[in-house]
C-alpha atoms as a PDB file:
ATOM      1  CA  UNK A   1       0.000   0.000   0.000  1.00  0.00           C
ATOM      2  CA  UNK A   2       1.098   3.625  -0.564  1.00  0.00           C
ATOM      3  CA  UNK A   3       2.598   5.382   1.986  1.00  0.00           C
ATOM      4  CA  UNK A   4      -0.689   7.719   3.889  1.00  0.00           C
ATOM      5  CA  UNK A   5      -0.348  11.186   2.586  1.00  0.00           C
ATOM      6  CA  UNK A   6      -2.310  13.934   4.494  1.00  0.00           C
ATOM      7  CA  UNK A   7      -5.051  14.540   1.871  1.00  0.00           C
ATOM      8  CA  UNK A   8      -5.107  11.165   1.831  1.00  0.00           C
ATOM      9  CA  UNK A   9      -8.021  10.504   4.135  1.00  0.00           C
ATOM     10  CA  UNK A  10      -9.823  13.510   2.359  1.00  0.00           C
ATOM     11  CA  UNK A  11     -10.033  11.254  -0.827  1.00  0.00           C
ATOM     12  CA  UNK A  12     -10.755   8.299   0.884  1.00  0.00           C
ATOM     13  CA  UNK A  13     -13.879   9.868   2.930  1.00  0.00           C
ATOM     14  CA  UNK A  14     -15.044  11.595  -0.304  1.00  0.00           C
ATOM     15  CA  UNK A  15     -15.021   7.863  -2.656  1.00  0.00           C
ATOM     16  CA  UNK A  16     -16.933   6.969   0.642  1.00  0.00           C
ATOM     17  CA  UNK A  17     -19.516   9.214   0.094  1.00  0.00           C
ATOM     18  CA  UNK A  18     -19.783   8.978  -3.780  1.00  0.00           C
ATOM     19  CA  UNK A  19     -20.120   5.274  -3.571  1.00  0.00           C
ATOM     20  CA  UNK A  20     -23.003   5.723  -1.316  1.00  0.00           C
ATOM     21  CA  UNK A  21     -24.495   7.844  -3.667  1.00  0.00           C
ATOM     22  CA  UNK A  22     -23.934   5.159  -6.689  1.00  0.00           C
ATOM     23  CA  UNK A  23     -25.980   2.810  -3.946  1.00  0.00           C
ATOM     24  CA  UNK A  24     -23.699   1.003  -2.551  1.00  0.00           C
ATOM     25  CA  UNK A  25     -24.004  -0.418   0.547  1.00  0.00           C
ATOM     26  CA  UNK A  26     -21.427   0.157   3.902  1.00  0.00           C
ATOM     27  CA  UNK A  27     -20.856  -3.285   4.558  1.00  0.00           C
ATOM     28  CA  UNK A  28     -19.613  -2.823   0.533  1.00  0.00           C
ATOM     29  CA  UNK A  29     -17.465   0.754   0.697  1.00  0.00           C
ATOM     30  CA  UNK A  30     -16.060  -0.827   4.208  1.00  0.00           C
ATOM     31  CA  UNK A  31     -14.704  -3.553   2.526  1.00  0.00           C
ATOM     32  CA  UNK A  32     -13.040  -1.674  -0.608  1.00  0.00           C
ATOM     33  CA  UNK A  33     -11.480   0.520   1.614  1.00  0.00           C
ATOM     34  CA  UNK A  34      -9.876  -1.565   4.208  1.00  0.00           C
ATOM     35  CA  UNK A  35     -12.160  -0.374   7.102  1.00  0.00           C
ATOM     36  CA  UNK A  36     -14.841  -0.776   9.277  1.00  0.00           C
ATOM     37  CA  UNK A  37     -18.675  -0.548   9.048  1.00  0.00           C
ATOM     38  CA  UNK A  38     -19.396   2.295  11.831  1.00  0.00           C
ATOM     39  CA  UNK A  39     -16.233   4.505  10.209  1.00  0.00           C
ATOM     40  CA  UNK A  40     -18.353   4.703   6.833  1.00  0.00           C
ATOM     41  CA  UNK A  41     -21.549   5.370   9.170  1.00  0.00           C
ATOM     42  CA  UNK A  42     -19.714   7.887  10.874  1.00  0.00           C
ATOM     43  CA  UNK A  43     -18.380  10.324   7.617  1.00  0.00           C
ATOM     44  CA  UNK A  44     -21.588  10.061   6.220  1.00  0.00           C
ATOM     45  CA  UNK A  45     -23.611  11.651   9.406  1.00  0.00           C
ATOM     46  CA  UNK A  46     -21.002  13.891   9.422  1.00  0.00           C
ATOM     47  CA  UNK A  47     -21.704  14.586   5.883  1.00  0.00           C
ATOM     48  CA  UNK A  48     -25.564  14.804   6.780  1.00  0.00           C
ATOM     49  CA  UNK A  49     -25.400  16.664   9.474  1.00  0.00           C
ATOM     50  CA  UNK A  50     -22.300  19.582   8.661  1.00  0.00           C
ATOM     51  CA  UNK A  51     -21.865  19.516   5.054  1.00  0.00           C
ATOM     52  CA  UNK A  52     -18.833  18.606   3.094  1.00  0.00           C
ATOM     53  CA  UNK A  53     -16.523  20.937   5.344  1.00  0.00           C
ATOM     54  CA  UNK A  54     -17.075  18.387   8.242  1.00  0.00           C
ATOM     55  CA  UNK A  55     -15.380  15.555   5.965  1.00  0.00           C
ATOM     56  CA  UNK A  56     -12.741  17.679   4.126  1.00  0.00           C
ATOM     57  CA  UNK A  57     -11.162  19.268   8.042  1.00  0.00           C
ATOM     58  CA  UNK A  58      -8.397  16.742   8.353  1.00  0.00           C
ATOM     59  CA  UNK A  59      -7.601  17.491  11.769  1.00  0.00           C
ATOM     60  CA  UNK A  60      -3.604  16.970  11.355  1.00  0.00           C
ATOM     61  CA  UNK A  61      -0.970  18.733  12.681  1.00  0.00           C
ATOM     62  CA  UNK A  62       2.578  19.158  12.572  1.00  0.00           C
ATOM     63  CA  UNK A  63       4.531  18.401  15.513  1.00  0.00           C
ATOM     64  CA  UNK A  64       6.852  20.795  17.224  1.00  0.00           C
ATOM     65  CA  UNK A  65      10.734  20.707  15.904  1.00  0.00           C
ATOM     66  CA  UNK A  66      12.392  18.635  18.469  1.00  0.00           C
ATOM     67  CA  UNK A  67      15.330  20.421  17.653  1.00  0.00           C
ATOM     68  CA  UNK A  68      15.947  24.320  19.057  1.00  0.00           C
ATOM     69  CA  UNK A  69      16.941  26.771  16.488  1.00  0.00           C
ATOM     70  CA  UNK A  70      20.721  27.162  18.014  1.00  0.00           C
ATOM     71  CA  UNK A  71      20.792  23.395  17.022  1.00  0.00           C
ATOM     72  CA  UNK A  72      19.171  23.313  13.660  1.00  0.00           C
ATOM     73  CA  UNK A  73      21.803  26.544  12.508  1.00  0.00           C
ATOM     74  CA  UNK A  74      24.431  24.373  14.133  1.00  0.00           C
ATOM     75  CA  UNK A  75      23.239  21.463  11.811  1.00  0.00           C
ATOM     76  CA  UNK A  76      22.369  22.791   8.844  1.00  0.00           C
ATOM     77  CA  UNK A  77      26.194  24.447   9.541  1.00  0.00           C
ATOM     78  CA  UNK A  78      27.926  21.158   9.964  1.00  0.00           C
ATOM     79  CA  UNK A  79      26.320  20.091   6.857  1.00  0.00           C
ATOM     80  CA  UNK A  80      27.165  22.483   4.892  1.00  0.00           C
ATOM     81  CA  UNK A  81      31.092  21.883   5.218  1.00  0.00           C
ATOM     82  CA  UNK A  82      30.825  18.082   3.924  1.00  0.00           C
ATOM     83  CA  UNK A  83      29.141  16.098   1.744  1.00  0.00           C
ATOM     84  CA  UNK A  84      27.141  13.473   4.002  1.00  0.00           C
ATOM     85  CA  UNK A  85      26.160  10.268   1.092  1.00  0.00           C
ATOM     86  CA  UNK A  86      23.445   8.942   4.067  1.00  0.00           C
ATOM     87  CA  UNK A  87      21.470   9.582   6.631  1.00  0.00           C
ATOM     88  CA  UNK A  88      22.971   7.262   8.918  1.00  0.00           C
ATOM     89  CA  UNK A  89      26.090   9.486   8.731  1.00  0.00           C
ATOM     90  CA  UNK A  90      23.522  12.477  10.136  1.00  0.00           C
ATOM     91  CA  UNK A  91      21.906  11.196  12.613  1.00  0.00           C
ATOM     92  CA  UNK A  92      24.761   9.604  14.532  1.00  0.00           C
ATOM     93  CA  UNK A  93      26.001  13.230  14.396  1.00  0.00           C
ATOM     94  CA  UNK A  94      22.195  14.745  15.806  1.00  0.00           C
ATOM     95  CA  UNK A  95      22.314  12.064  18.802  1.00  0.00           C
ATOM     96  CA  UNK A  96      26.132  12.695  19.524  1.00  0.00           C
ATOM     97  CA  UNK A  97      25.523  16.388  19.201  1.00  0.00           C
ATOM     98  CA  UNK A  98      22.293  17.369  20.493  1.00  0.00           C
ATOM     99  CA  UNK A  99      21.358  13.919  22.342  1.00  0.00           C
ATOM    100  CA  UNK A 100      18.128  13.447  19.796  1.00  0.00           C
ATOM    101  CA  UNK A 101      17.367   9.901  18.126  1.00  0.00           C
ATOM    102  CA  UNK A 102      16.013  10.511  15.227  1.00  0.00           C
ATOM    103  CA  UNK A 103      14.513   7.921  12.827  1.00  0.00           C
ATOM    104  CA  UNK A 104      15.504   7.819   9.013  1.00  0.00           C
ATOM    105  CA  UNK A 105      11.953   9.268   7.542  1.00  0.00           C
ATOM    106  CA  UNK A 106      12.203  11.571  10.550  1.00  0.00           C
ATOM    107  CA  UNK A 107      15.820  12.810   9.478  1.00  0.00           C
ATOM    108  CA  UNK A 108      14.518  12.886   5.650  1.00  0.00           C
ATOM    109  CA  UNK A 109      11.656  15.404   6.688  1.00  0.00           C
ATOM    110  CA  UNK A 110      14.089  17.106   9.443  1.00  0.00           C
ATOM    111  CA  UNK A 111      16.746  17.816   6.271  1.00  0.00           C
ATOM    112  CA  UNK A 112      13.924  18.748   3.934  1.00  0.00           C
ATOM    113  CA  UNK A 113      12.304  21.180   6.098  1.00  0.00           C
ATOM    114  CA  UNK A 114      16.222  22.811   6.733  1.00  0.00           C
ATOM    115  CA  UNK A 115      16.568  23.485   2.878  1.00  0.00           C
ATOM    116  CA  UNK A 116      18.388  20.164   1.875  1.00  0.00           C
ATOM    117  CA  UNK A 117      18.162  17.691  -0.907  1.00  0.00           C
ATOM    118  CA  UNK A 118      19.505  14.637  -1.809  1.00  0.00           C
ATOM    119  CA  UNK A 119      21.335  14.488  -5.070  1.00  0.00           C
ATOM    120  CA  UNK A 120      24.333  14.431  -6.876  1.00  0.00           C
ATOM    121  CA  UNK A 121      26.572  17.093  -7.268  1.00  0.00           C
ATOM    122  CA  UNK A 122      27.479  18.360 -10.865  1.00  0.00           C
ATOM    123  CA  UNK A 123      30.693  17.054 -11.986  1.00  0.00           C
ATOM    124  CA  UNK A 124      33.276  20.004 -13.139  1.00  0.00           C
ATOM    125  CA  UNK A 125      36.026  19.272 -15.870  1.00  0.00           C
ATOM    126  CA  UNK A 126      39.589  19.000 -13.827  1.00  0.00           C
ATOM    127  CA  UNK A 127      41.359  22.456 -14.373  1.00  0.00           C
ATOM    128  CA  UNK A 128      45.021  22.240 -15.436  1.00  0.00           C
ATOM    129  CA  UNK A 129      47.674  23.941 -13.179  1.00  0.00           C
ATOM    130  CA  UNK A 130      49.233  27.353 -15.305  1.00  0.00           C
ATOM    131  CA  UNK A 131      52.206  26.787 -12.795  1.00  0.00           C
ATOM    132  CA  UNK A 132      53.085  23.512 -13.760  1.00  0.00           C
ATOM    133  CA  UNK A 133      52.067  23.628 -17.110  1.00  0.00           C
ATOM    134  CA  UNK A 134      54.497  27.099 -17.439  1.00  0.00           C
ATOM    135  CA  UNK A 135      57.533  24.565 -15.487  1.00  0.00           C
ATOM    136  CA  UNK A 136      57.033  22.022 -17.910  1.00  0.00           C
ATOM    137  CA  UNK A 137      57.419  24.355 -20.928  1.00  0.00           C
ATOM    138  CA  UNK A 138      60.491  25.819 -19.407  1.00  0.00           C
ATOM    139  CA  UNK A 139      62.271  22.304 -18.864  1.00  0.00           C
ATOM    140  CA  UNK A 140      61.496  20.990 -21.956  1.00  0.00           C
ATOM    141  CA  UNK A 141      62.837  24.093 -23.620  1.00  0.00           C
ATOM    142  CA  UNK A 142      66.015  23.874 -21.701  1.00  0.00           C
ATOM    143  CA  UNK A 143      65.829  19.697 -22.517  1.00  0.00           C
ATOM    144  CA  UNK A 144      65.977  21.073 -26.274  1.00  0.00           C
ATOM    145  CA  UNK A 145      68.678  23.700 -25.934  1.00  0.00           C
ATOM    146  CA  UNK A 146      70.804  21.908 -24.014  1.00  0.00           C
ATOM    147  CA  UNK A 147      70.103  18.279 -25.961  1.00  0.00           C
ATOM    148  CA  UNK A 148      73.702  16.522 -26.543  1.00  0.00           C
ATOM    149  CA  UNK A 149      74.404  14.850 -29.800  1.00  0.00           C
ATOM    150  CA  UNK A 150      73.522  11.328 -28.105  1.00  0.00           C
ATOM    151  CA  UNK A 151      70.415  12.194 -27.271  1.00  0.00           C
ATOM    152  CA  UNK A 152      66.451  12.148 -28.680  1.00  0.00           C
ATOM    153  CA  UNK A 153      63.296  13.270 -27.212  1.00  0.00           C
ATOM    154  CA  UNK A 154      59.828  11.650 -28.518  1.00  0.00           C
ATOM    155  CA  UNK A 155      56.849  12.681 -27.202  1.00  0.00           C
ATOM    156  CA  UNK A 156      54.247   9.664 -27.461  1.00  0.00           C
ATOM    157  CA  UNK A 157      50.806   8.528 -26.855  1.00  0.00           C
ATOM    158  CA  UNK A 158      47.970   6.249 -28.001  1.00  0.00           C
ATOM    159  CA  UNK A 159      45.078   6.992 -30.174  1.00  0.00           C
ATOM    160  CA  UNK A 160      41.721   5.355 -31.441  1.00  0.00           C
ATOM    161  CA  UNK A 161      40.595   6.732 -34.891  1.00  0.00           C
ATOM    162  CA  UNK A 162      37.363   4.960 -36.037  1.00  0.00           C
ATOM    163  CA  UNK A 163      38.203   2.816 -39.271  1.00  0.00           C
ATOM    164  CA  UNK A 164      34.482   4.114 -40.807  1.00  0.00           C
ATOM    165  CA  UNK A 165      32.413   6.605 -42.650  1.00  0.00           C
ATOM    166  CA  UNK A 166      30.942   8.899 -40.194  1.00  0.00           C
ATOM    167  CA  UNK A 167      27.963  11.444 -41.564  1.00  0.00           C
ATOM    168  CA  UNK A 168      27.652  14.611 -40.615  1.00  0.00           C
ATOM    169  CA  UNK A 169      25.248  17.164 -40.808  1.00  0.00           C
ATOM    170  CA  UNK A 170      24.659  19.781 -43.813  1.00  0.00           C
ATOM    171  CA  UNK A 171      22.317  21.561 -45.329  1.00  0.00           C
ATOM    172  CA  UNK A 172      20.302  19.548 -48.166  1.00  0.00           C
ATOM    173  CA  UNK A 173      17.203  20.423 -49.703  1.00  0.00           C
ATOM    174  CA  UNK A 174      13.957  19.399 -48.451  1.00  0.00           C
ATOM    175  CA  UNK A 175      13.177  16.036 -49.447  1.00  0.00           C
ATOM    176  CA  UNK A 176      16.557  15.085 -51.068  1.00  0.00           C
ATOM    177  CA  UNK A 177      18.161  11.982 -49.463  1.00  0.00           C
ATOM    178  CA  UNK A 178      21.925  12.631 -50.132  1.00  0.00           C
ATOM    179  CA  UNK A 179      23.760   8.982 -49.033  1.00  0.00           C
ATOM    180  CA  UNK A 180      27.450   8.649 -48.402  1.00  0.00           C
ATOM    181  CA  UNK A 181      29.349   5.215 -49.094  1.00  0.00           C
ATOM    182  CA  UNK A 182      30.264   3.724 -45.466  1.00  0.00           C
ATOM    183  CA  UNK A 183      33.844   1.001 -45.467  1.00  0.00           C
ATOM    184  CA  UNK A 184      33.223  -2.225 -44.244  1.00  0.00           C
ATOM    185  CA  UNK A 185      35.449  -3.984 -41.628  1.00  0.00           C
ATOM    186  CA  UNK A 186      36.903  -3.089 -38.625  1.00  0.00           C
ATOM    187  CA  UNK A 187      35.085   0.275 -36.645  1.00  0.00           C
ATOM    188  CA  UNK A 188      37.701   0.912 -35.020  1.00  0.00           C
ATOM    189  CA  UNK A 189      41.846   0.961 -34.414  1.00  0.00           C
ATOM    190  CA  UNK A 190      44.273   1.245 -31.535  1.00  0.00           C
ATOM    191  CA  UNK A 191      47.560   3.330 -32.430  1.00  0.00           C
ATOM    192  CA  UNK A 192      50.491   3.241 -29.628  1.00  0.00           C
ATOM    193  CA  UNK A 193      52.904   5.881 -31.421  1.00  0.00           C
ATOM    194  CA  UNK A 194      55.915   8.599 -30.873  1.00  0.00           C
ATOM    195  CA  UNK A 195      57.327  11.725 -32.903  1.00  0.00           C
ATOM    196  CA  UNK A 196      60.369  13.162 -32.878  1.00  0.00           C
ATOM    197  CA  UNK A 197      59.805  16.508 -33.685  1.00  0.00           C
ATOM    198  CA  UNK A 198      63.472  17.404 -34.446  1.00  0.00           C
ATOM    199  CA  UNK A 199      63.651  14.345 -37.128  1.00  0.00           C
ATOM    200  CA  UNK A 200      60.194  13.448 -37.673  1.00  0.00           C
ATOM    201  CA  UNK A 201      60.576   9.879 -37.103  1.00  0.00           C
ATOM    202  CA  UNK A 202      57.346   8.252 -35.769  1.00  0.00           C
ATOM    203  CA  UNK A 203      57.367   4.871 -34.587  1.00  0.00           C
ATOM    204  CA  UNK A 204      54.281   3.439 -33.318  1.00  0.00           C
ATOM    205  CA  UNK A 205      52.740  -0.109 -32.746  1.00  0.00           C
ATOM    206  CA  UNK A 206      49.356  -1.314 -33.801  1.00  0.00           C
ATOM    207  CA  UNK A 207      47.996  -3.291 -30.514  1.00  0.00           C
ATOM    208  CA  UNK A 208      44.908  -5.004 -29.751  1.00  0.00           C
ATOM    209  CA  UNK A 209      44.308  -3.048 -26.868  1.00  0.00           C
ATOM    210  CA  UNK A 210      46.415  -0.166 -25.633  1.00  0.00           C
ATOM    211  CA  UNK A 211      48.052  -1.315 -22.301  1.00  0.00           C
ATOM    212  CA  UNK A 212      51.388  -1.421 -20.416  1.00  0.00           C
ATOM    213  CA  UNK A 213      52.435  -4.380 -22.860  1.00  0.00           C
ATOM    214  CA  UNK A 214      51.872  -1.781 -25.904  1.00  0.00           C
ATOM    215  CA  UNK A 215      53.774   0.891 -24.377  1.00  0.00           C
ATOM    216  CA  UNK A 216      56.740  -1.437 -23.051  1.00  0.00           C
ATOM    217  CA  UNK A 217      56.425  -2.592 -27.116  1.00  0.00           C
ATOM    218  CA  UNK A 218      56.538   1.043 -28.434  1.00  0.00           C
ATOM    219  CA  UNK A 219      59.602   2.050 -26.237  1.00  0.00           C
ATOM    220  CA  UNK A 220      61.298  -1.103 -27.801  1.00  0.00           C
ATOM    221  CA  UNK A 221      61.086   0.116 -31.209  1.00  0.00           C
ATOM    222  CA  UNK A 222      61.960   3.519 -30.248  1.00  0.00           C
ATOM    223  CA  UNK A 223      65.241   2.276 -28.887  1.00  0.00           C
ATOM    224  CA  UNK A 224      65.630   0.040 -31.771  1.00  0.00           C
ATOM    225  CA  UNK A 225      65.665   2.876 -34.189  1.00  0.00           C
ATOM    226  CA  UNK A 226      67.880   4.584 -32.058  1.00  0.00           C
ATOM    227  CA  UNK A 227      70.942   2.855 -32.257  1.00  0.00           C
ATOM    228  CA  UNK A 228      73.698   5.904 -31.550  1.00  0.00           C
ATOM    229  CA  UNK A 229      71.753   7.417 -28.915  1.00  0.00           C
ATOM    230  CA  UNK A 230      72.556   7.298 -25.318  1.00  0.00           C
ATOM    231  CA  UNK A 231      69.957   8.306 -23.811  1.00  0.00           C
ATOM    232  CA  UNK A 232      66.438   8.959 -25.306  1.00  0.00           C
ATOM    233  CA  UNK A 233      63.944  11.054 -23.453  1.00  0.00           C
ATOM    234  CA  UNK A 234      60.064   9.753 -24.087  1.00  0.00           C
ATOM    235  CA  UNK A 235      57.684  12.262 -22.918  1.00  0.00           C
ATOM    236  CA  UNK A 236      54.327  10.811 -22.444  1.00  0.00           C
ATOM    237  CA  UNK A 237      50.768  11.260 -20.167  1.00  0.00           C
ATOM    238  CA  UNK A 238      50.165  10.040 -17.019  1.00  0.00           C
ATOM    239  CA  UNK A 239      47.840   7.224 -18.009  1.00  0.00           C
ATOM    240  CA  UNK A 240      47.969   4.051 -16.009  1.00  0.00           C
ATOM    241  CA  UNK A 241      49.731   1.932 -19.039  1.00  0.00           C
ATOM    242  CA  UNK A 242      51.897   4.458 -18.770  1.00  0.00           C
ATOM    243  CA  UNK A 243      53.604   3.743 -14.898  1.00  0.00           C
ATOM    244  CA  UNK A 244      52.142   0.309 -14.737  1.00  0.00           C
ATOM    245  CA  UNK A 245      54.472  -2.983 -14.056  1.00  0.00           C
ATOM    246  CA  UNK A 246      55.215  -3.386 -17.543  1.00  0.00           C
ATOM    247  CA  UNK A 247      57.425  -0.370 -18.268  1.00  0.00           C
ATOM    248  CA  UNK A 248      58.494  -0.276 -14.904  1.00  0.00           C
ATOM    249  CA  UNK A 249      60.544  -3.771 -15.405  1.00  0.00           C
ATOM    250  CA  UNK A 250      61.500  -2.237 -19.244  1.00  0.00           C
ATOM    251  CA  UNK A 251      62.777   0.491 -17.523  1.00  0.00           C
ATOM    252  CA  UNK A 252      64.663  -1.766 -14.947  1.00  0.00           C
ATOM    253  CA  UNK A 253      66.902  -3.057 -17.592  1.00  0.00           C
ATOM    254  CA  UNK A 254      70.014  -2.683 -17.318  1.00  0.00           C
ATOM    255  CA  UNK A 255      70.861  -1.743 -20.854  1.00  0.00           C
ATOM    256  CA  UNK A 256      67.635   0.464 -20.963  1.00  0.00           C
ATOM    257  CA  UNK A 257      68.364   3.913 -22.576  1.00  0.00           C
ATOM    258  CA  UNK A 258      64.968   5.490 -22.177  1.00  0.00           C
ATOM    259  CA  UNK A 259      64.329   8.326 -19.426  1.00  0.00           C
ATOM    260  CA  UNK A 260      60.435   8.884 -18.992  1.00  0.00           C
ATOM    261  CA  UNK A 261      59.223  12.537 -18.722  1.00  0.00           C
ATOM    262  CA  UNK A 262      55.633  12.730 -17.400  1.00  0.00           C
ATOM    263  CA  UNK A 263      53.303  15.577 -18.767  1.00  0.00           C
ATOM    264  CA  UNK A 264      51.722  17.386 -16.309  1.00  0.00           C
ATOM    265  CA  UNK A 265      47.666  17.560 -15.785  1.00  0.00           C
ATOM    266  CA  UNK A 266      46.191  19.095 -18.920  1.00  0.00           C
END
């Protein structure tokens, strides 16, 4: 059964009252409404004697805040410095507090009638730091300047161009149905690759899935086409592939000529 609403007994006294109109008898109404004879005999000599106003006066009242204003500022203050996922989380805080026990529908009304709702709050897109971003241009300037014979710097990363035709919209005239020829095959493709923007050599790999295997494979060939160089900087996100066991034990090689440079937050 629904949960009793306060006009709720309004609409159940006034079906009452219409059904006895459409002839039906108490015993009947009683029975379709989950009560008793004498409660049906009651609203309708109410109804007889004082009208429709007789039925439609609930007669409910709120209750009295248990809670003093000091305590319901000092609340509504407390909440407002975190973000509380439950009620559970509140109420141990009200009894703790203020010494109250509140139950959870009683919290729920308690939080509504304070000015709160429960929902989700709006996720905002991660803001890059200008400080860090500003050090990293300055080091990798310097890297350049300063970049011995021996050396190379790549930058890599991994991409995922679709392998298929992809309409867009234009403007066609009304009732024209302009088609474009779509490829078959594979929708999509994973590309683990590096540049090097002083020779443009690009080396890249062609995995099934872009992982810490791909990007321990990539730094391979980038070392492999690097014979002469000593040391070859790879500058790269900080993706998980990218830190993850399997270029950690690439790195650990002994004979390993690659020196990670992690981008910062963009």
């Amino acid at each position: 059964m629904r949960r009793q609403r306060e006009d709720h007994g309004i609409a159940r006294r006034a079906n009452a009252i219409l059904l006895l109109d459409d002839g039906e008898s108490c015993a009947r109404i009683a029975k379709f409404l989950y009560l008793d004879d004498d409660t049906i005999r009651g609203w309708y000599k109410s109804y007889r004697q004082d009208g429709w106003d007789a039925l439609a006066y609930d007669g409910w009242k709120g209750g009295q805040s248990r809670m003093s204003q000091a305590q319901e500022a000092g609340l509504c203050a407390w909440l407002e410095e975190r973000f509380c996922r439950s009620t559970v989380e509140i109420r141990a805080h009200i009894c703790a507090e203020f010494g109250l026990d509140y139950s959870n529908s009683g919290c729920i009304k308690l939080l509504a009638r304070l000015g709160f709702e429960y929902r989700k709050p709006k996720p905002l897109p991660r803001v890059a730091s200008a400080q860090m971003q500003a050090a990293f241009i300055a080091s990798y300037e310097r890297l350049m300047r300063e970049l011995p014979a021996d050396e190379a710097a790549y930058f890599a990363d991994a991409v995922h161009p679709e392998y298929q035709t992809k309409p867009a919209f234009g403007w066609v005239k009304v009732g024209s149905n302009p088609a474009v020829l779509s490829a078959a095959g594979r929708g999509r493709m994973n590309i683990h690759g590096a540049v090097n923007l002083e020779t443009f050599d690009a080396p890249f790999v062609e995995p099934t899935t872009v992982d810490g295997v791909s990007a321990a494979q990539l730094l391979t060939k980038i070392e492999a086409r690097n014979p002469g160089k000593r040391v070859i900087h790879v500058i790269w996100d900080n993706a998980a592939y990218h830190k993850g066991p399997d270029v950690r034990a690439f790195l650990a090689r002994t004979a390993c000529r690659i020196h990670l440079i992690q981008l910062p937050p963009y």
